[in-house]
Protein backbone atom coordinates (compact mmCIF):
# COMPACT_ATOMS: atom_id res chain seq x y z
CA UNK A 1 130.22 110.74 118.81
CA UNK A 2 129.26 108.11 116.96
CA UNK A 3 131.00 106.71 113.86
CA UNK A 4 128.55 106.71 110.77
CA UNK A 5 128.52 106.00 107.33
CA UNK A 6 126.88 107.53 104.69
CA UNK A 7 124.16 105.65 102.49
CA UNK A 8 124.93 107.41 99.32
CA UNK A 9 121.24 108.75 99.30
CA UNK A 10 121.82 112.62 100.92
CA UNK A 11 118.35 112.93 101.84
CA UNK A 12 118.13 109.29 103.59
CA UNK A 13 121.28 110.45 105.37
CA UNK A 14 119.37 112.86 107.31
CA UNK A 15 116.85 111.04 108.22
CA UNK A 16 119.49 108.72 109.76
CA UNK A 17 121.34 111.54 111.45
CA UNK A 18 123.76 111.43 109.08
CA UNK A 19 123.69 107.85 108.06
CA UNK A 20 124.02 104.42 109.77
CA UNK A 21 126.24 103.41 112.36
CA UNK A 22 129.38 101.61 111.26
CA UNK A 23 129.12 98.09 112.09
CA UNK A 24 125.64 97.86 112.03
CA UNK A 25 123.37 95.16 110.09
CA UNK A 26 120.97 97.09 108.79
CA UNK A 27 118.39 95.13 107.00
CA UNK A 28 116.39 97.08 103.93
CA UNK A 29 112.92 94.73 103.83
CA UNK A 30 109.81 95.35 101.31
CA UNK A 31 108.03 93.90 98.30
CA UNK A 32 110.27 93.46 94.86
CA UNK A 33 110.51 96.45 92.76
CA UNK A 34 110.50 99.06 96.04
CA UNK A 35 113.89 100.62 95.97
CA UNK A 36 115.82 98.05 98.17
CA UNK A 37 118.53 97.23 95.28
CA UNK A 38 119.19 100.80 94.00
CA UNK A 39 119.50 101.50 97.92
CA UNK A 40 122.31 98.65 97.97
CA UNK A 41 123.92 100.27 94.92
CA UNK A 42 123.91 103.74 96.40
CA UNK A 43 125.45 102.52 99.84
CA UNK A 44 128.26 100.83 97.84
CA UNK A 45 128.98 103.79 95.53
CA UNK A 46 129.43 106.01 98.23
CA UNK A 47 131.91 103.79 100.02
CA UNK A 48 134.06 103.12 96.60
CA UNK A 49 133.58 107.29 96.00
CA UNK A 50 135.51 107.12 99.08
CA UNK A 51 138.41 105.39 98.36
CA UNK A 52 137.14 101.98 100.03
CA UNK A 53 136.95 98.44 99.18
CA UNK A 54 133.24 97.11 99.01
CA UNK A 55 132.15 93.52 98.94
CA UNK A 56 128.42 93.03 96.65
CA UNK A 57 126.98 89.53 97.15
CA UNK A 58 123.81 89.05 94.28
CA UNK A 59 121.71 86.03 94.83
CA UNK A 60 118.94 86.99 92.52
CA UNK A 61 120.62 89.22 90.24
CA UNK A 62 123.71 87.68 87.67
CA UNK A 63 126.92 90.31 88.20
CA UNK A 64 126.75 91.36 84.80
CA UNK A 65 123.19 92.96 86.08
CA UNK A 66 123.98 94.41 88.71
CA UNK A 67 126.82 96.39 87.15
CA UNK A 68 124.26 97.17 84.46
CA UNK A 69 122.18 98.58 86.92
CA UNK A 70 124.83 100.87 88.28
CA UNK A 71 126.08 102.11 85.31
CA UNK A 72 122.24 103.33 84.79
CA UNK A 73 122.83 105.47 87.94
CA UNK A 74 126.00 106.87 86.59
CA UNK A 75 128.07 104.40 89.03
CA UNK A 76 131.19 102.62 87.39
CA UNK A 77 131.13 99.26 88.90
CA UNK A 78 132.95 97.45 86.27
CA UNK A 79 136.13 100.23 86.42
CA UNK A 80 135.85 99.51 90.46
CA UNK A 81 136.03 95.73 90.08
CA UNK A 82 139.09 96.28 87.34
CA UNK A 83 140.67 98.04 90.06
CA UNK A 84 140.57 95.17 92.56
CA UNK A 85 138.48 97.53 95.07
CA UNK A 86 135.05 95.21 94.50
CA UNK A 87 134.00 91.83 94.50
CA UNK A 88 130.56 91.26 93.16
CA UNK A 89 130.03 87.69 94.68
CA UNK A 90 127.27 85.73 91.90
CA UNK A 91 125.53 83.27 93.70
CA UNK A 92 122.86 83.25 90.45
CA UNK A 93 124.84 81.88 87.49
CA UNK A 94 126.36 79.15 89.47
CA UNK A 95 127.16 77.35 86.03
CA UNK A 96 129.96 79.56 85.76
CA UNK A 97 132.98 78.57 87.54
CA UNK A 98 135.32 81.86 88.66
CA UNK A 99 136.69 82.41 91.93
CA UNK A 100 133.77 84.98 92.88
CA UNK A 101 130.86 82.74 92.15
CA UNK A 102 129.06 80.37 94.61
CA UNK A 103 128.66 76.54 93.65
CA UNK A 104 125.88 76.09 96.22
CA UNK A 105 123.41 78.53 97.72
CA UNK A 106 124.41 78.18 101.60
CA UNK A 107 124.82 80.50 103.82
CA UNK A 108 128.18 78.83 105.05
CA UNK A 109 129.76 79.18 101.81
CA UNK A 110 128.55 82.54 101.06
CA UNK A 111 130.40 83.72 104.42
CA UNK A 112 133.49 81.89 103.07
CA UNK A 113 133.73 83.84 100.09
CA UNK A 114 132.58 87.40 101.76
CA UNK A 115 135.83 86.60 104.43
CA UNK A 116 137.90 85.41 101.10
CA UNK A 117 136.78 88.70 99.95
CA UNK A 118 137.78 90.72 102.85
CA UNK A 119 140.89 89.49 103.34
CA UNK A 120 141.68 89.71 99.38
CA UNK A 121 140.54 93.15 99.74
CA UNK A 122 142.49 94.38 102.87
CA UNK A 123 141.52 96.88 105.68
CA UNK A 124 139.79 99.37 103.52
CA UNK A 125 136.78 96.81 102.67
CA UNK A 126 134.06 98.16 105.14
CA UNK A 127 131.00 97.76 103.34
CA UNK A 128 129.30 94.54 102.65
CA UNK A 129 125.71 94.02 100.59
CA UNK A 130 124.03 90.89 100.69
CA UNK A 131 121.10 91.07 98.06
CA UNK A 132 119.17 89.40 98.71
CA UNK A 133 119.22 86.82 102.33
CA UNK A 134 115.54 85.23 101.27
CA UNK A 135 117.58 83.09 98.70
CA UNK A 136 119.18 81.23 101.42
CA UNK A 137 116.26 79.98 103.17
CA UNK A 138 113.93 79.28 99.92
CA UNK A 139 114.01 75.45 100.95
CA UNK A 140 113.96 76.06 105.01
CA UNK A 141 112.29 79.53 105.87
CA UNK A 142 111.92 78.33 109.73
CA UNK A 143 115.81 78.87 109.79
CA UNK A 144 115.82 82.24 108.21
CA UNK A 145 116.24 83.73 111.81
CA UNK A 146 118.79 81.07 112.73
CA UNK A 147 121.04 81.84 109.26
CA UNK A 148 120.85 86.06 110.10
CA UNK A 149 121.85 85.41 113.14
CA UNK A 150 124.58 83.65 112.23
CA UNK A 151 125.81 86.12 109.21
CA UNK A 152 125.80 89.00 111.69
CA UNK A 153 128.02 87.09 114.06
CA UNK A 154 130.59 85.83 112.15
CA UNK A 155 130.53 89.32 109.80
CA UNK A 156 130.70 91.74 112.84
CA UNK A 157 134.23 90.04 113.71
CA UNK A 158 135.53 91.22 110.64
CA UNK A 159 134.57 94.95 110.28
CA UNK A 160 131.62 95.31 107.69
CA UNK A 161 128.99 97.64 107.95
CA UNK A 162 126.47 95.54 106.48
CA UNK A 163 123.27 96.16 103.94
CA UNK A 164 120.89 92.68 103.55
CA UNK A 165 117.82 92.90 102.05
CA UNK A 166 114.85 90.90 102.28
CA UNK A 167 111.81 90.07 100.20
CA UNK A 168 108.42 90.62 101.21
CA UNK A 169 105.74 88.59 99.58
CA UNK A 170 103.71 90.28 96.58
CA UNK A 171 100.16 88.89 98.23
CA UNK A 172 100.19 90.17 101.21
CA UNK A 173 103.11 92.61 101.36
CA UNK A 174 104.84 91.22 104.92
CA UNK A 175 107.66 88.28 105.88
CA UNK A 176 107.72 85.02 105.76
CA UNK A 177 108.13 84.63 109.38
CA UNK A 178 110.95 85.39 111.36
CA UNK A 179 113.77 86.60 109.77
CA UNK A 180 116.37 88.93 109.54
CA UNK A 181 114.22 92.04 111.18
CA UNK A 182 114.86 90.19 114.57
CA UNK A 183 118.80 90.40 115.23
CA UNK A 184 119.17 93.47 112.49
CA UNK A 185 120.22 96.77 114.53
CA UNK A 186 118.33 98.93 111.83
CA UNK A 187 115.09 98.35 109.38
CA UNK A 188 114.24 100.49 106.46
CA UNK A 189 110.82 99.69 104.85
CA UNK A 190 110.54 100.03 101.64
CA UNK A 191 106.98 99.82 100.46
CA UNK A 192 104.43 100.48 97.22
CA UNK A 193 100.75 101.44 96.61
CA UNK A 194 98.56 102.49 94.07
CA UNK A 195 96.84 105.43 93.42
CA UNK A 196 95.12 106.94 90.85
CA UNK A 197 96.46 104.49 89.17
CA UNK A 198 100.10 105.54 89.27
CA UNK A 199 102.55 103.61 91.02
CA UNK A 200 103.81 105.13 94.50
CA UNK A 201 106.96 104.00 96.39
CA UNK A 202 107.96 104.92 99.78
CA UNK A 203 109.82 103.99 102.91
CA UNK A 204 110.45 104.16 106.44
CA UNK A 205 112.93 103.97 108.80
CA UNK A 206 111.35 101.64 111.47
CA UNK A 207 114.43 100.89 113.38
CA UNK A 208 118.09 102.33 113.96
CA UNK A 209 119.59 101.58 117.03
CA UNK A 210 121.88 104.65 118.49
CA UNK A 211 120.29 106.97 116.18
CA UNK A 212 116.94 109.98 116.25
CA UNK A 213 115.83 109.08 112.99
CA UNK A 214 112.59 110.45 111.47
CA UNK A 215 109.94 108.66 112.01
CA UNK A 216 107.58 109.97 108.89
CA UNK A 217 107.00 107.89 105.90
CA UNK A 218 108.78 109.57 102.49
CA UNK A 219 107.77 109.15 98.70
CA UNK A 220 111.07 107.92 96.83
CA UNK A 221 111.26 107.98 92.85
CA UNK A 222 113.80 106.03 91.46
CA UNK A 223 115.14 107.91 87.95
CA UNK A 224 117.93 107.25 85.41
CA UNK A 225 120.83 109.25 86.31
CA UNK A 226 119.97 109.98 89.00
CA UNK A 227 119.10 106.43 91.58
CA UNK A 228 117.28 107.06 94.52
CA UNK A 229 115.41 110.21 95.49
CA UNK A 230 113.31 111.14 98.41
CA UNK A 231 110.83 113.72 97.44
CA UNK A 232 108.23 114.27 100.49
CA UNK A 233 107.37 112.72 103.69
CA UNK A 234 103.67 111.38 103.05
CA UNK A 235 100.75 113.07 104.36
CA UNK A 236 98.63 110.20 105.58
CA UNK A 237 101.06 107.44 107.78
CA UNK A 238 102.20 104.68 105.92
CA UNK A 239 99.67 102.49 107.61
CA UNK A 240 97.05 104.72 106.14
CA UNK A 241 98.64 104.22 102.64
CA UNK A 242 98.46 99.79 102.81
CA UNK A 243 94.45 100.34 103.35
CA UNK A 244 92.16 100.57 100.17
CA UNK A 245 90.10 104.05 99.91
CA UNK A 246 86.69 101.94 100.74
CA UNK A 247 88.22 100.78 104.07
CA UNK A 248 89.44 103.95 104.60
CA UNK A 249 85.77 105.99 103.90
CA UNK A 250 84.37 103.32 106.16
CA UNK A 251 86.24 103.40 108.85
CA UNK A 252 85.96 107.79 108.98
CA UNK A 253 82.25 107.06 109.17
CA UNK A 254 82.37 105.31 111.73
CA UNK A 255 84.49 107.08 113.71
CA UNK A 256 82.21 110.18 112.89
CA UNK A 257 79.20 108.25 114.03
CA UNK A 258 80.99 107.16 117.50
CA UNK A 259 81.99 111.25 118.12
């Protein structure tokens, strides 16, 4: 049997085969505005729900907003950090000088707060969010692979099951390069489209070591309240969805015409 964790999302749980492996790096990729945060918020709220200690590091985000956020989800963040059972690292407002805020974007002294964290935290922190790891490569992307590499070794040493997102660009909807997708042990795509000129959001579990997970494409709404919610698996593959309707007529044509 093997030792999972639930994502806070019921639905996504399934999918998972009842959610991800502890210990895993599990990195949630897609464009801004797909789902990736709430995700993040979910996985943490489940974990504090459960009487752990969670660790939230923000790089594009001030604290203050992402306990906003939460609270819109019906998730008390702020009681949780009163509590001493989170630490909402702020690598944003870097003006602000508290113990949980980072002076300098690095990855070296993010990892020395998340193990300050840990240790102020004790044995019952096992859930760690990094949101998101594209701010620490903004001035050296060809080391983005280098830097995951490196959070996923030193992290794994001290117990965290660990959430990371990463943006994809708003042109062309993929990575940078190589990044975190290459030493992660699980992907989940989030991704968006447009039609009928409605906003759709969706994702995909393209990776998750030690684990059946669906392979289908599902429609996710996000709503106050509520968070995250899978509604459907999509009828057409997600690869279907990223192509405009023209491409799509032509290339039925001529598939007709070949048959």
């Amino acid at each position: 049997m093997i030792a999972r964790l639930s994502t806070g999302v019921a639905k996504l749980d399934e999918l998972l085969a009842g959610g991800v492996p502890e210990g895993f790096l599990v990195a949630l990729v897609g464009m801004p505005g797909t789902g990736k945060t709430v995700t993040c918020l979910h996985f943490v709220w489940a974990g504090l729900k459960q009487g752990e200690s969670c660790v939230y590091v923000t790089t594009e985000e001030s604290r203050e907003s992402i306990v906003k956020q939460a609270s819109q989800f019906k998730m008390d963040f702020q009681s949780a950090i009163k509590e001493g059972r989170l630490v909402v690292i702020d690598a944003l407002m870097r003006e602000r000088e508290d113990e949980w805020s980072l002076r300098d974007v690095t990855v070296e002294e993010m990892l020395d707060k998340v193990i300050a964290a840990k240790k102020a935290l004790g044995r019952g922190c096992k859930r760690l969010v990094i949101d998101s790891m594209s701010a620490f490569w903004l001035r050296a992307p060809v080391r983005a692979r280098e830097q995951s590499y490196t959070v996923k070794r030193v992290l794994n040493r001290w117990g965290f099951t660990i959430f990371a997102t990463s943006q994809y660009a708003i042109t062309t909807g993929y990575a940078f390069g190589w990044g975190i997708e290459h030493v992660a042990d699980g992907i989940i795509h989030f991704r968006r489209t447009v039609a009928n000129g409605v906003l759709r959001r969706y994702l995909i579990v393209e990776k998750m070591r030690q684990t059946a997970h669906d392979l289908r494409a599902w429609e996710l709404d996000i709503l106050d309240g509520q968070g995250l919610v899978l509604r459907r698996p999509l009828a057409r593959r997600a690869e279907d969805e990223a192509l405009p309707p023209d491409v799509m007529e032509r290339i039925r044509r001529f598939a007709s015409k070949e048959g």
